[in-house]
C-alpha atoms as a PDB file:
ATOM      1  CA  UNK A   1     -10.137-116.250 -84.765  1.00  0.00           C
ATOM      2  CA  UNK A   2     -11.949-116.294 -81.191  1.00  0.00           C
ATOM      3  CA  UNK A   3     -13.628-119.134 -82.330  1.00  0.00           C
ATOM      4  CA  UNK A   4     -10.356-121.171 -83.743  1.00  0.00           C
ATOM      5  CA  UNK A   5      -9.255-120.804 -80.310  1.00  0.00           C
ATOM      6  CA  UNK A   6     -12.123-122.048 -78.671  1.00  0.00           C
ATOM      7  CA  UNK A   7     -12.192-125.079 -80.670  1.00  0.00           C
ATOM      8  CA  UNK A   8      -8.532-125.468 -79.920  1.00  0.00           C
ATOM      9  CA  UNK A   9      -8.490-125.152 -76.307  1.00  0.00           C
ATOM     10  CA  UNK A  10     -11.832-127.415 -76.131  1.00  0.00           C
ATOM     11  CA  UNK A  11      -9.857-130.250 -77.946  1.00  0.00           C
ATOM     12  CA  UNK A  12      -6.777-129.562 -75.793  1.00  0.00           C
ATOM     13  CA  UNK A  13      -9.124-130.193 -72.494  1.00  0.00           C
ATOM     14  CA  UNK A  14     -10.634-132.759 -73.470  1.00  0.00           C
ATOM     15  CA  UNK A  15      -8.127-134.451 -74.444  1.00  0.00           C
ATOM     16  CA  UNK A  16      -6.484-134.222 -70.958  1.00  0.00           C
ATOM     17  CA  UNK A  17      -9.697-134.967 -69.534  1.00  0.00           C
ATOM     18  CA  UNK A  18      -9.895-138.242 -71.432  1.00  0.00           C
ATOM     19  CA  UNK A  19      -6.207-139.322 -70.473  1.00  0.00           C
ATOM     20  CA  UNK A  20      -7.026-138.735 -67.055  1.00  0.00           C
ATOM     21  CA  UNK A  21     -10.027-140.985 -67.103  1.00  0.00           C
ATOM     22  CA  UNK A  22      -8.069-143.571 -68.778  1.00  0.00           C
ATOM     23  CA  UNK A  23      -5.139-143.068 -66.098  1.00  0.00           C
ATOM     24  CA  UNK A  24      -7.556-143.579 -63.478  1.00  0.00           C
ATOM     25  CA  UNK A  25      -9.589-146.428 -64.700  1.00  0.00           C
ATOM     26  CA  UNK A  26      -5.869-148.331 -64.782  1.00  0.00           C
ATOM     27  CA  UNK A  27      -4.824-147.155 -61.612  1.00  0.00           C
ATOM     28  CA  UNK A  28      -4.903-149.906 -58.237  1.00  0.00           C
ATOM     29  CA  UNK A  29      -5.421-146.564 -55.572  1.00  0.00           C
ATOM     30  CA  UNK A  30      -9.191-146.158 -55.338  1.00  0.00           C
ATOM     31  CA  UNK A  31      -9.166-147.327 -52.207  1.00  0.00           C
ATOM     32  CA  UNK A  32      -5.912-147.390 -49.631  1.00  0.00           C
ATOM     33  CA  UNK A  33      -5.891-148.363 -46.401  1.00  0.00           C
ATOM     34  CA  UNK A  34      -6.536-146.515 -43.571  1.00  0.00           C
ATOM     35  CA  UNK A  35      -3.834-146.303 -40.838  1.00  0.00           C
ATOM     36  CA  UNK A  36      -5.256-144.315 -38.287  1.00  0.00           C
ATOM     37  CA  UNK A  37      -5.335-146.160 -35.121  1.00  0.00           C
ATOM     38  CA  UNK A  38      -3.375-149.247 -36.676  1.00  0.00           C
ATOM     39  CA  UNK A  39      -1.299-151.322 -35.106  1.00  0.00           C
ATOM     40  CA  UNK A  40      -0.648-152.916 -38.314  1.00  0.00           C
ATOM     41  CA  UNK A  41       1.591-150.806 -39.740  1.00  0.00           C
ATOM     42  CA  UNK A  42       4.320-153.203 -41.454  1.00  0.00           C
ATOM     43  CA  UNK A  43       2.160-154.353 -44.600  1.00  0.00           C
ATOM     44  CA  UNK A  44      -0.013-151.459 -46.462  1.00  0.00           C
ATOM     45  CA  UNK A  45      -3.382-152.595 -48.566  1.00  0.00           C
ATOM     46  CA  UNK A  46      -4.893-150.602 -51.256  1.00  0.00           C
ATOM     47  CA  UNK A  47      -7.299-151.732 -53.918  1.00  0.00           C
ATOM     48  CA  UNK A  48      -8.248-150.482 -57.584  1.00  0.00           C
ATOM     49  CA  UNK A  49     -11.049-151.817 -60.266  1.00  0.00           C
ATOM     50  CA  UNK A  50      -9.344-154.521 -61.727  1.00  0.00           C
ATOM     51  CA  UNK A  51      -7.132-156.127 -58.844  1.00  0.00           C
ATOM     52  CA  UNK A  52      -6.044-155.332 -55.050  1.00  0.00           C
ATOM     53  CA  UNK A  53      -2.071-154.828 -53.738  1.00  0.00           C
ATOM     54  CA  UNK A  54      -0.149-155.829 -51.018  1.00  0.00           C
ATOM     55  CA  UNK A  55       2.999-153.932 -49.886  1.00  0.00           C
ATOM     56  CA  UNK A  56       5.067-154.806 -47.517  1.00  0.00           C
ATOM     57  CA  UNK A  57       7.507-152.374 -45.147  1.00  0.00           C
ATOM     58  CA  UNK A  58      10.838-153.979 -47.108  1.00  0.00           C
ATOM     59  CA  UNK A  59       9.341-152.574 -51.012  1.00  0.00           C
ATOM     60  CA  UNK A  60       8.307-155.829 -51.927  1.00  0.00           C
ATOM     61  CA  UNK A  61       4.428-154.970 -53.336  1.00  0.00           C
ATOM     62  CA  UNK A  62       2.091-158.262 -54.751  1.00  0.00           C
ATOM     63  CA  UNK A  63      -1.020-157.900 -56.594  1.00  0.00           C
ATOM     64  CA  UNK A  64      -3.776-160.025 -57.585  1.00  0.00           C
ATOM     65  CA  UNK A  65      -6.588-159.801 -60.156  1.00  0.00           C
ATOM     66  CA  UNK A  66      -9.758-160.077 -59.333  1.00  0.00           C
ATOM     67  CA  UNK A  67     -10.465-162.996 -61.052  1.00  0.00           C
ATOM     68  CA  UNK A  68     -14.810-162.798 -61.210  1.00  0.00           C
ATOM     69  CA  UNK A  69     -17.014-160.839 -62.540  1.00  0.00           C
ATOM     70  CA  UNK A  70     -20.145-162.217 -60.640  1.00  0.00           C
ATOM     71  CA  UNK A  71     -18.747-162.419 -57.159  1.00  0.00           C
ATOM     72  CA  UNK A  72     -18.006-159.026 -57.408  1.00  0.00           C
ATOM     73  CA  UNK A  73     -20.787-156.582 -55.977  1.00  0.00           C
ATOM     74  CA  UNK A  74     -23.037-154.864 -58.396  1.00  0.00           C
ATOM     75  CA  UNK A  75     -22.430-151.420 -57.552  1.00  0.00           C
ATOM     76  CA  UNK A  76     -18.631-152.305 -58.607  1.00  0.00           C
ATOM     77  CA  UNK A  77     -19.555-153.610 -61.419  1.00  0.00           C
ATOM     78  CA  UNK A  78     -21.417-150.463 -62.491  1.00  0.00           C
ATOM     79  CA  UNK A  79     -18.471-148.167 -61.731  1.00  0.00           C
ATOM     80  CA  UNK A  80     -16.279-150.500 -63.950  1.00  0.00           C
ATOM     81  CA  UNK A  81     -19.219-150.034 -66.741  1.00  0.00           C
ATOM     82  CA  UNK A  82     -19.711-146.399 -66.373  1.00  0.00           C
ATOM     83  CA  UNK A  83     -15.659-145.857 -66.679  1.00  0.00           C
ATOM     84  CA  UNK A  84     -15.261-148.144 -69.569  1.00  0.00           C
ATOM     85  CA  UNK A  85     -18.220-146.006 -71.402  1.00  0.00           C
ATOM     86  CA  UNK A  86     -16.670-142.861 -70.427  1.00  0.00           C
ATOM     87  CA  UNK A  87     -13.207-143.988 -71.930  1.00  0.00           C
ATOM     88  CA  UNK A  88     -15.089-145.098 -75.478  1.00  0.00           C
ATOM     89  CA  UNK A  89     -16.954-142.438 -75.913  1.00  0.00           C
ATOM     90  CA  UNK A  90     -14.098-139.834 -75.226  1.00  0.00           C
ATOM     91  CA  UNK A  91     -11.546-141.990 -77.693  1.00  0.00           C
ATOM     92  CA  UNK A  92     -14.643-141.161 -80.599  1.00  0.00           C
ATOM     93  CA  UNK A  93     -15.192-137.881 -79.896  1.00  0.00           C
ATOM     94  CA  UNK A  94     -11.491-137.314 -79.675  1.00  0.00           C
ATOM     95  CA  UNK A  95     -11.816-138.926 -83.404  1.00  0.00           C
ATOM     96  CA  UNK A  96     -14.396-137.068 -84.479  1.00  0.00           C
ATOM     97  CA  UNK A  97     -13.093-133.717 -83.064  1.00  0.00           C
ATOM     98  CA  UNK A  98      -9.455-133.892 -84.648  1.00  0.00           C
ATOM     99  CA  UNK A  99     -11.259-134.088 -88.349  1.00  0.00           C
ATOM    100  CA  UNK A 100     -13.554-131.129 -87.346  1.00  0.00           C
ATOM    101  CA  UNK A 101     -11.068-128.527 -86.372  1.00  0.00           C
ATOM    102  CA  UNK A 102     -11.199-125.276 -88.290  1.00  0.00           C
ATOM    103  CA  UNK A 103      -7.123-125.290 -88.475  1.00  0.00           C
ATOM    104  CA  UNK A 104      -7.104-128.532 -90.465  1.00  0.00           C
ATOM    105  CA  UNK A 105      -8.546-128.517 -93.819  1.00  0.00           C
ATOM    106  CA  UNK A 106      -9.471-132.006 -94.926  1.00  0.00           C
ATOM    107  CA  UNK A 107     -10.720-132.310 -99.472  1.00  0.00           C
ATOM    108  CA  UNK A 108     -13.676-129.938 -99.666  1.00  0.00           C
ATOM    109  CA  UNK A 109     -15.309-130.110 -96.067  1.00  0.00           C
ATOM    110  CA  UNK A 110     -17.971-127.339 -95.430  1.00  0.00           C
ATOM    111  CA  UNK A 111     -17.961-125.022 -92.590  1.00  0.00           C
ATOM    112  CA  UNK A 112     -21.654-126.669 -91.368  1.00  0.00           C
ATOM    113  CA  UNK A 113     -20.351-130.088 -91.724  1.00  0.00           C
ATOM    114  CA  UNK A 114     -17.726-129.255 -89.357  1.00  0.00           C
ATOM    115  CA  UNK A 115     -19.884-127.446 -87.283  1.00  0.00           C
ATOM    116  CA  UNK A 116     -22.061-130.581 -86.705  1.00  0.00           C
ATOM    117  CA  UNK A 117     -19.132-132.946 -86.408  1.00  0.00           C
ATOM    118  CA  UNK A 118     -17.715-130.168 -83.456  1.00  0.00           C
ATOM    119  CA  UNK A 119     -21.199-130.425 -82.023  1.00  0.00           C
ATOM    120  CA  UNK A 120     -21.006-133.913 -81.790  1.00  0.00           C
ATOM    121  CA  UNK A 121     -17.880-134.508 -80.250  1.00  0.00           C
ATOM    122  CA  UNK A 122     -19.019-131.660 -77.804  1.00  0.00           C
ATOM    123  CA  UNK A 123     -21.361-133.594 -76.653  1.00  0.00           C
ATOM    124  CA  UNK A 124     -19.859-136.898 -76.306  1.00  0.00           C
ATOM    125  CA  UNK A 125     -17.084-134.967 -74.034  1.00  0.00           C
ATOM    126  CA  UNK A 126     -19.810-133.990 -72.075  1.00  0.00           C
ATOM    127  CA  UNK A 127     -21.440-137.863 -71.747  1.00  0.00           C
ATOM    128  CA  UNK A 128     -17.589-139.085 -70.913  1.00  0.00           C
ATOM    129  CA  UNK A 129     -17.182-136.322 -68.490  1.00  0.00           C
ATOM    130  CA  UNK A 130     -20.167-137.387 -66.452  1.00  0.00           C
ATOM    131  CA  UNK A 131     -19.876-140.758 -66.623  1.00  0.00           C
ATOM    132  CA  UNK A 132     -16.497-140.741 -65.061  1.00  0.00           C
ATOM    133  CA  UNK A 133     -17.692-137.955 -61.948  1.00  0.00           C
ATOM    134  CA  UNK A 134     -20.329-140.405 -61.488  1.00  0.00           C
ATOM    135  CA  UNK A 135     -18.883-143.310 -61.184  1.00  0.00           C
ATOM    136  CA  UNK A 136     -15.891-141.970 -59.079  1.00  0.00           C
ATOM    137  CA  UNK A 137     -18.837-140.453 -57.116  1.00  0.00           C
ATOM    138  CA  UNK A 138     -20.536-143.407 -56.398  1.00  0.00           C
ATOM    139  CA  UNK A 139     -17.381-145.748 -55.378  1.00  0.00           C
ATOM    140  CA  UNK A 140     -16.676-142.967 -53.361  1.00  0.00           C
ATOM    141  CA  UNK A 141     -19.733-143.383 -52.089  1.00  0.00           C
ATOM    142  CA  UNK A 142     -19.431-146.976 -50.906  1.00  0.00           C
ATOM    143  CA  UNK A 143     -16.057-146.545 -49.195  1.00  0.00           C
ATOM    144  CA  UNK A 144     -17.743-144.113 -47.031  1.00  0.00           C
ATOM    145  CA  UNK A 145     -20.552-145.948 -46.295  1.00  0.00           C
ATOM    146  CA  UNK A 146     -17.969-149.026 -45.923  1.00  0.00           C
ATOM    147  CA  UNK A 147     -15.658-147.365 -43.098  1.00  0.00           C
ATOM    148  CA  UNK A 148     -18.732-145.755 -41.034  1.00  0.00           C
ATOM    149  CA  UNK A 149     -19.489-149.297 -40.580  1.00  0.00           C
ATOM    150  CA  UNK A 150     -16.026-150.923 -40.165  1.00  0.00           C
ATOM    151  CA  UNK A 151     -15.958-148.460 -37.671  1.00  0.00           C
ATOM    152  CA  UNK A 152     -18.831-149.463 -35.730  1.00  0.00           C
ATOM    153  CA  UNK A 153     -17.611-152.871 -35.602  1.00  0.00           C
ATOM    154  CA  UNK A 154     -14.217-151.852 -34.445  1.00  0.00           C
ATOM    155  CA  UNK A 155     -15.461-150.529 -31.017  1.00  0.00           C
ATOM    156  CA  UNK A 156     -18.477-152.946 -30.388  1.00  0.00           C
ATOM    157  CA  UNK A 157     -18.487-154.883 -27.315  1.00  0.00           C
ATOM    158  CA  UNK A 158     -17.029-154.034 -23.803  1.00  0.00           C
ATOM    159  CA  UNK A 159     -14.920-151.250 -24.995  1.00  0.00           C
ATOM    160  CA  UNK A 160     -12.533-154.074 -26.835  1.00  0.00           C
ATOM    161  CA  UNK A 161     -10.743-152.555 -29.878  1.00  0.00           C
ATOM    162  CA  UNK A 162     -10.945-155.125 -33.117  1.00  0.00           C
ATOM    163  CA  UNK A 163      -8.634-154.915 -35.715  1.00  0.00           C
ATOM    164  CA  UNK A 164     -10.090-154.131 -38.923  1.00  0.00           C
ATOM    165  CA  UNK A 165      -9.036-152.935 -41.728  1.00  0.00           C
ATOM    166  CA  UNK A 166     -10.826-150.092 -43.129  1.00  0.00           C
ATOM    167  CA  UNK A 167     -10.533-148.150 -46.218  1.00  0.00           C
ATOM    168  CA  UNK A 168     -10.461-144.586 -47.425  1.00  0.00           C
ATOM    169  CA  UNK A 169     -10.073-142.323 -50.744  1.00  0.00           C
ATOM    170  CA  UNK A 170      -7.225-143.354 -53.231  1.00  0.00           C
ATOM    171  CA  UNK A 171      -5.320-140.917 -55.102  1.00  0.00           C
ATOM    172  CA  UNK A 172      -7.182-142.169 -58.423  1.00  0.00           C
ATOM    173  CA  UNK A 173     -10.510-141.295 -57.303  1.00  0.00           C
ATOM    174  CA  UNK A 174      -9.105-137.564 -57.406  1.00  0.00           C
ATOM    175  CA  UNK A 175      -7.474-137.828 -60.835  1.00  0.00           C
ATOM    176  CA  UNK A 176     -11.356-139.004 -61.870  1.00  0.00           C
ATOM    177  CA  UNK A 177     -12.773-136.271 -60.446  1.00  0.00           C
ATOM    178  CA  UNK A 178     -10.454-133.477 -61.974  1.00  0.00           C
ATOM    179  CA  UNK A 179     -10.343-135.694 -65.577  1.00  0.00           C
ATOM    180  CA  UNK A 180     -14.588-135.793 -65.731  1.00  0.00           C
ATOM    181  CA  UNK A 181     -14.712-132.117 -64.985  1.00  0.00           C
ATOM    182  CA  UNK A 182     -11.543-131.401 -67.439  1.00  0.00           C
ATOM    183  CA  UNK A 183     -14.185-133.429 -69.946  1.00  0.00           C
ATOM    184  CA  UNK A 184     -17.348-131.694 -69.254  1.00  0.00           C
ATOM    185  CA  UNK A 185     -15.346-128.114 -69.527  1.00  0.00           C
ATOM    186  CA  UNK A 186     -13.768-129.300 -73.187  1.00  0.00           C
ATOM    187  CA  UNK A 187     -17.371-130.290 -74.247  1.00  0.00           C
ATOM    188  CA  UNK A 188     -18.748-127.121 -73.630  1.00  0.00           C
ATOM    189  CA  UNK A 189     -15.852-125.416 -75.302  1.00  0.00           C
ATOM    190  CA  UNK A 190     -16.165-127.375 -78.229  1.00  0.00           C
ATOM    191  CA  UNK A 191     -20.468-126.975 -78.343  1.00  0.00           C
ATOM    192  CA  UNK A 192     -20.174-123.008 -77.550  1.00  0.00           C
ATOM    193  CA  UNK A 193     -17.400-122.733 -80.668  1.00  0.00           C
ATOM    194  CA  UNK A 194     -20.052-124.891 -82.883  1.00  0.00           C
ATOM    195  CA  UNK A 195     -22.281-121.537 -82.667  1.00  0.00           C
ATOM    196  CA  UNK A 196     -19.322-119.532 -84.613  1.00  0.00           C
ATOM    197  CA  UNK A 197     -18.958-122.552 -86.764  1.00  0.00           C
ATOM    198  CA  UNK A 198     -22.113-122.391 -88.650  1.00  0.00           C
ATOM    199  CA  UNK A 199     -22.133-119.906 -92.112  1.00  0.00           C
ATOM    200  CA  UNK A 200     -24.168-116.783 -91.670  1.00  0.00           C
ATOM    201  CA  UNK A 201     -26.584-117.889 -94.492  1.00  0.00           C
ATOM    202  CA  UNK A 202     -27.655-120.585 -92.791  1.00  0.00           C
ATOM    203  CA  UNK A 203     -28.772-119.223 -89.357  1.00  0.00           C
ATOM    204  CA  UNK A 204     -31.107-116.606 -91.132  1.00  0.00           C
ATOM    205  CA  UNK A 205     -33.447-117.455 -93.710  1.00  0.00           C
ATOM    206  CA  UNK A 206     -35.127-114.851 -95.938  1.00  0.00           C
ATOM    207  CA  UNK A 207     -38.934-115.955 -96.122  1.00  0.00           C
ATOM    208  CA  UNK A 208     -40.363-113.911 -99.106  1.00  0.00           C
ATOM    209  CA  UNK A 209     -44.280-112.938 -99.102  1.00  0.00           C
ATOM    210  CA  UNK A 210     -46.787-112.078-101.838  1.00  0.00           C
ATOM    211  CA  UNK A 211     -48.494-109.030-102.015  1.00  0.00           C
ATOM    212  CA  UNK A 212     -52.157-108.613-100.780  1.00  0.00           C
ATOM    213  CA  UNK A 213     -54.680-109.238-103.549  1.00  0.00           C
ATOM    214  CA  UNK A 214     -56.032-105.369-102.454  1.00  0.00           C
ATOM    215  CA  UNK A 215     -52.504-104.151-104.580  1.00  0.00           C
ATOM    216  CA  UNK A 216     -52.649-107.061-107.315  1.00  0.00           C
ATOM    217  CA  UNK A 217     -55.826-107.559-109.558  1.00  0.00           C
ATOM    218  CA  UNK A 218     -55.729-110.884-111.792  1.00  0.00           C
ATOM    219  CA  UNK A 219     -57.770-111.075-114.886  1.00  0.00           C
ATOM    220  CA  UNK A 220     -57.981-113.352-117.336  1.00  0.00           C
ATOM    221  CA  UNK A 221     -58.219-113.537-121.040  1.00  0.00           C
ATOM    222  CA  UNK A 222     -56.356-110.654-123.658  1.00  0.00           C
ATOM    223  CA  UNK A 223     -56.185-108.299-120.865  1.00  0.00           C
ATOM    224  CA  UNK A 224     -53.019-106.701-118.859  1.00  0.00           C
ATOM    225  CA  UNK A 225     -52.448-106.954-115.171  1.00  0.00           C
ATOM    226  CA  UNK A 226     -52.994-103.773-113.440  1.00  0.00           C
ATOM    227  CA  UNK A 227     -51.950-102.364-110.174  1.00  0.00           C
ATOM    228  CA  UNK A 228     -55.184-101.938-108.909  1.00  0.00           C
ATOM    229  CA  UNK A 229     -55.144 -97.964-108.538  1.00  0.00           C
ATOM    230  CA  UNK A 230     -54.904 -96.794-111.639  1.00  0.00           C
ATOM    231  CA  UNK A 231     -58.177 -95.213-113.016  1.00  0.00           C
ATOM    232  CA  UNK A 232     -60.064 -97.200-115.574  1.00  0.00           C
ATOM    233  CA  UNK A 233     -61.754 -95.995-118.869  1.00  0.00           C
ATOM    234  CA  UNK A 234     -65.088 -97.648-119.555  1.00  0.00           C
ATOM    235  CA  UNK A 235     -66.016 -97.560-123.260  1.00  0.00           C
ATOM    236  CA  UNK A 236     -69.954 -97.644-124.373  1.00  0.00           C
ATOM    237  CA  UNK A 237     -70.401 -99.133-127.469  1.00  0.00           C
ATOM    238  CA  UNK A 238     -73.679 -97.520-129.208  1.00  0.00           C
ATOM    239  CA  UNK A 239     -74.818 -95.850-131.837  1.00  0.00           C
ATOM    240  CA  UNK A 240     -73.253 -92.346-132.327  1.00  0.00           C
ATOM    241  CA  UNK A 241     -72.737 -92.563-128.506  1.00  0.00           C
ATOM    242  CA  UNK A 242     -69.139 -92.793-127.226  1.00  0.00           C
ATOM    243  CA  UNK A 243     -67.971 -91.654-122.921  1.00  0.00           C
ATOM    244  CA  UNK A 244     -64.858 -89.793-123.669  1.00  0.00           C
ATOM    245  CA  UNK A 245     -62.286 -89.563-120.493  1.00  0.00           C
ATOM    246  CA  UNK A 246     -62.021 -87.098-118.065  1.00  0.00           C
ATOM    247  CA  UNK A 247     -60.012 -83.907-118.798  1.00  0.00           C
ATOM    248  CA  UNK A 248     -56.992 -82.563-117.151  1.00  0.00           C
ATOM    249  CA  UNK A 249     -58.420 -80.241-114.790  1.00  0.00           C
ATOM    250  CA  UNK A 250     -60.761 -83.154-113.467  1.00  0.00           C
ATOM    251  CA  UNK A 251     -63.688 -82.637-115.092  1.00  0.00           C
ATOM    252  CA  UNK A 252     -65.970 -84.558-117.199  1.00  0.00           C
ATOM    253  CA  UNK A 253     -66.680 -83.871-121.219  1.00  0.00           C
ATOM    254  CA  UNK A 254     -69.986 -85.002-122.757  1.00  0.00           C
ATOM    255  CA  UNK A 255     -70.372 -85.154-125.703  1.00  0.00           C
ATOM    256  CA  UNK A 256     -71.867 -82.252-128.226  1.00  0.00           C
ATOM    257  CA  UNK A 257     -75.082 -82.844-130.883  1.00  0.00           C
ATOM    258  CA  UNK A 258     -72.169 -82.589-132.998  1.00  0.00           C
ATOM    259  CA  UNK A 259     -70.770 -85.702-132.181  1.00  0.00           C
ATOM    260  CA  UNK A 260     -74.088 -87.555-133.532  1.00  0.00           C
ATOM    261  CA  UNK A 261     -74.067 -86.813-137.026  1.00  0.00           C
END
């Protein structure tokens, strides 16, 4: 049961974890603009991966697509790429993960088949979920290193303030952050429920051993296996002359001058 539920509420965060990635990479706030210290106040800029916004003070907002790829710098490039992969890979594993739940029973699917496929999807949670914290991370990462030096240009020279517009955290780059870790915490679910998933058979194989060759003596020919310990009677073939076997009490019988005739 514990580990229906596991499975379950690893699918369930994932699954929000995905959306939010998705919601994110379509959002146009990863970047607003900052109005600290603005005397600009009437028209608001704010930027996203695929295109940048204008709003105005009256409600009117215009966008505009960013319509290169090459002119576009390389580290925004690779934030686009790393989203795009995180979204992919959390669609399949959502795919793979829906046929691999314990609660649905699909023809004559093994436990360990379902097991693997919940392993799998586990771990392509966890791939999504760091792509998108990384790639939040680093845009992040250039708007900060982006307004330090608008900044520094702002107050340059004699004191005189330029205007210039700088740029801060959007409200997508939190939805990333909370979506990747909602993604890495539903892949770990769903790999930690995999363990339960897998028959008891399986984990533990019984590994069977021969006995020593001190307990098993092999002979060949007309003659029977023994055991090794029991006591052997040697027969003498002569004439008149036969070893009879020991007695009860322990001791040995020879034979009488009867026995010869």
């Amino acid at each position: 049961m514990s580990v229906t539920i596991c499975q379950s509420m690893g699918f369930v965060v994932s699954a929000l974890g995905i959306g939010g990635i998705i919601a994110s990479t379509c959002m146009d706030q990863w970047s607003t603009q900052d109005l600290y210290n603005n005397p600009v106040t009437a028209v608001f800029n704010y930027q996203g991966l695929w295109r940048t916004c204008v709003r105005e003070s009256s409600g009117f907002t215009e966008c505009r697509g960013y319509f290169t790829i090459l002119g576009l710098p390389a580290m925004f490039q690779a934030v686009r790429a790393l989203m795009i992969v995180g979204i992919v890979l959390g669609i399949l594993g959502l795919l793979v993960c829906i046929f691999a739940l314990k609660c649905i029973r699909i023809g004559s699917m093994e436990d360990s088949a379902k097991a693997n496929m919940t392993l799998t999807s586990g771990i392509m949670f966890i791939v999504a979920g760091l792509c998108a914290i990384t790639g939040v991370s680093v845009f992040a990462n250039m708007l900060v290193t982006n307004f330090w030096m608008s900044t520094a240009n702002m107050y340059q020279g004699m004191g005189i303030q330029n205007v210039q517009n700088r740029y801060t955290f959007g409200s997508a780059l939190f939805v990333g952050w909370v979506a990747g870790g909602l993604a890495l915490v539903g892949g770990i679910m769903m790999c930690l429920a995999c363990r339960g998933l897998i028959p008891e058979e399986s984990r533990y194989k019984a590994v069977s051993y021969n006995a020593s060759g001190r307990n098993i003596s092999y002979r060949t020919g007309p003659y029977k296996v023994g055991s090794g310990y029991e006591p052997e009677t040697k027969t003498r073939k002569g004439a008149g002359y036969e070893e009879a076997a020991r007695s009860e009490d322990g001791r040995r019988s020879y034979p009488s001058k009867y026995d010869y005739v």
